[in-house]
C-alpha atoms as a PDB file:
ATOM      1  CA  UNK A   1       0.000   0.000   0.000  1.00  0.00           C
ATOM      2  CA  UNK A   2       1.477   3.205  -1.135  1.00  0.00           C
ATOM      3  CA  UNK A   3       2.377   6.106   1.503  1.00  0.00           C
ATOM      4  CA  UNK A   4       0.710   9.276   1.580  1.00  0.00           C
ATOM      5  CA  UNK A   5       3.567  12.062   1.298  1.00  0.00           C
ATOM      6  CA  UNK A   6       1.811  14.216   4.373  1.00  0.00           C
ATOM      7  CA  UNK A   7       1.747  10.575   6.322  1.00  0.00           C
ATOM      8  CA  UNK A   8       5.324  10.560   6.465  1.00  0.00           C
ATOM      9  CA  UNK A   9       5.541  13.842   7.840  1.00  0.00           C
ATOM     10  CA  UNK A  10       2.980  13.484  10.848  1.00  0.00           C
ATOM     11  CA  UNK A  11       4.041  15.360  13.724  1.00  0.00           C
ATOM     12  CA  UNK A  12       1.813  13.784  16.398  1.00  0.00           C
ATOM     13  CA  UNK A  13      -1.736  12.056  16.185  1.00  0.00           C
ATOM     14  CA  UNK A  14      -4.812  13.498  17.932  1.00  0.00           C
ATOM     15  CA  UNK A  15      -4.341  10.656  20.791  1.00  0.00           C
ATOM     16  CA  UNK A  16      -0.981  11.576  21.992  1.00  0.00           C
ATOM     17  CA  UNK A  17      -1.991  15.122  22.226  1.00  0.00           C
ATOM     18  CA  UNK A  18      -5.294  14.377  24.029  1.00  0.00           C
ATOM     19  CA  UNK A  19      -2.692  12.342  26.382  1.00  0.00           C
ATOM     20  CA  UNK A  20      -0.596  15.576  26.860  1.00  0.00           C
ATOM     21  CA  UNK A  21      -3.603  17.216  27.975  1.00  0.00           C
ATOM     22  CA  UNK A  22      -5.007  15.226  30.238  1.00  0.00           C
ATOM     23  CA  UNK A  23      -4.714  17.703  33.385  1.00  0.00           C
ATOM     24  CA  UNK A  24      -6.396  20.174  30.992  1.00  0.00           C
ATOM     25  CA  UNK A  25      -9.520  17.493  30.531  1.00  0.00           C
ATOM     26  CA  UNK A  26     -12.920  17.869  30.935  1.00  0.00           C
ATOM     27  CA  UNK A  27     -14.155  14.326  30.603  1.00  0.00           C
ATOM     28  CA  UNK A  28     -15.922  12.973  33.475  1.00  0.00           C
ATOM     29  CA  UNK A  29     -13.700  11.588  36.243  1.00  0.00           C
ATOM     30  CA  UNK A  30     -16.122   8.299  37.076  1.00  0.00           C
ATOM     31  CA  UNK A  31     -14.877   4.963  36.517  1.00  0.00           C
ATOM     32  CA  UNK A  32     -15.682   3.530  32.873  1.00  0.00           C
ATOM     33  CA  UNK A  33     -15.820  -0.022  34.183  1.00  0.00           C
ATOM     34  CA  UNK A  34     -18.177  -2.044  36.197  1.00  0.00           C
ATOM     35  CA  UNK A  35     -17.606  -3.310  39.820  1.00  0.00           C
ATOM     36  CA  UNK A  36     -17.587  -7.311  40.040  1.00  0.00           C
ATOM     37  CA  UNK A  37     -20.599  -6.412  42.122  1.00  0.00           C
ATOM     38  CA  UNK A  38     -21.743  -5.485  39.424  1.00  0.00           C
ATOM     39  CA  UNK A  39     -22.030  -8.691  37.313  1.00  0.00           C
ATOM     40  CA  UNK A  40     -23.127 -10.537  40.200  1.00  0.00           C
ATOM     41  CA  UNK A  41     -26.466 -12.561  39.784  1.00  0.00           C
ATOM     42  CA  UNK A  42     -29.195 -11.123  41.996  1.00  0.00           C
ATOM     43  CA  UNK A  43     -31.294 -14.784  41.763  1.00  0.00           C
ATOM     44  CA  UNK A  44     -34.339 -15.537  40.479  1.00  0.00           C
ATOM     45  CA  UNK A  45     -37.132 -12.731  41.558  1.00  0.00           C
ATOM     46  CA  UNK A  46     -39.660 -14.119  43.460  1.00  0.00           C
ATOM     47  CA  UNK A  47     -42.784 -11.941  43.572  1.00  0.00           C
ATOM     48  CA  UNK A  48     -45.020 -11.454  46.947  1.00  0.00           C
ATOM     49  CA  UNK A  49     -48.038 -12.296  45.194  1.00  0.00           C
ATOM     50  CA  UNK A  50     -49.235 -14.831  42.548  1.00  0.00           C
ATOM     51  CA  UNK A  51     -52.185 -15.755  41.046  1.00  0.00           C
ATOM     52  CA  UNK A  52     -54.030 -18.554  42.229  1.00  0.00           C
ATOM     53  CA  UNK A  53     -53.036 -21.532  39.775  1.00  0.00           C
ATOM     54  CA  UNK A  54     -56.322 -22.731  38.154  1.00  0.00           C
ATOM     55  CA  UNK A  55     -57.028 -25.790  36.951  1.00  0.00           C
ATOM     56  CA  UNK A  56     -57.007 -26.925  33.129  1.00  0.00           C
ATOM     57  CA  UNK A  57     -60.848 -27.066  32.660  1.00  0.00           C
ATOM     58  CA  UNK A  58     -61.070 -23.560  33.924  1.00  0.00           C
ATOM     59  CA  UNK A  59     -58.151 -22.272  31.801  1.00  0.00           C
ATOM     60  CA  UNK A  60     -59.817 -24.093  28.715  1.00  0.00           C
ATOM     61  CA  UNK A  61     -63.532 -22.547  29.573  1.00  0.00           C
ATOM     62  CA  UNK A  62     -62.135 -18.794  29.890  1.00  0.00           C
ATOM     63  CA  UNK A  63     -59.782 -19.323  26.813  1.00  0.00           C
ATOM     64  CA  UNK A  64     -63.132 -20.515  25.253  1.00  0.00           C
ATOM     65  CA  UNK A  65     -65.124 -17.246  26.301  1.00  0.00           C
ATOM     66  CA  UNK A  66     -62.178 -15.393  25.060  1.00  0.00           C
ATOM     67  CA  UNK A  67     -61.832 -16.727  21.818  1.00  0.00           C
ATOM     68  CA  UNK A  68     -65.838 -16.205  20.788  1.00  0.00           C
END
């Protein structure tokens, strides 16, 4: 791949002067990675209430009315 002729004569790229600068920055100073609390599993959520489980005939009949 041929060279550019203003390639060869790059004084600096944008990174190593953002690097320079870095006292001058006005990024955020928070950490950009997660905690290993982070990626812990919480468990399965259990909910306080449920519905009370039917039975099959009933779930059948209301599908039924449903479906008219």
């Amino acid at each position: 791949m041929p060279d550019h002729p203003v390639e060869q004569g790059a004084a600096g790229s944008l990174t190593d002067k953002i690097a320079k600068e870095s006292s001058e920055s006005t990024a955020s100073s928070h950490a950009n990675h997660a905690d290993i609390q982070t990626h812990n599993s919480k468990g399965p959520v259990v909910p306080d209430s449920m519905p009370k489980a039917e039975s099959k005939e009933e779930l059948k009949k209301r599908a039924e009315e449903l479906n008219k």
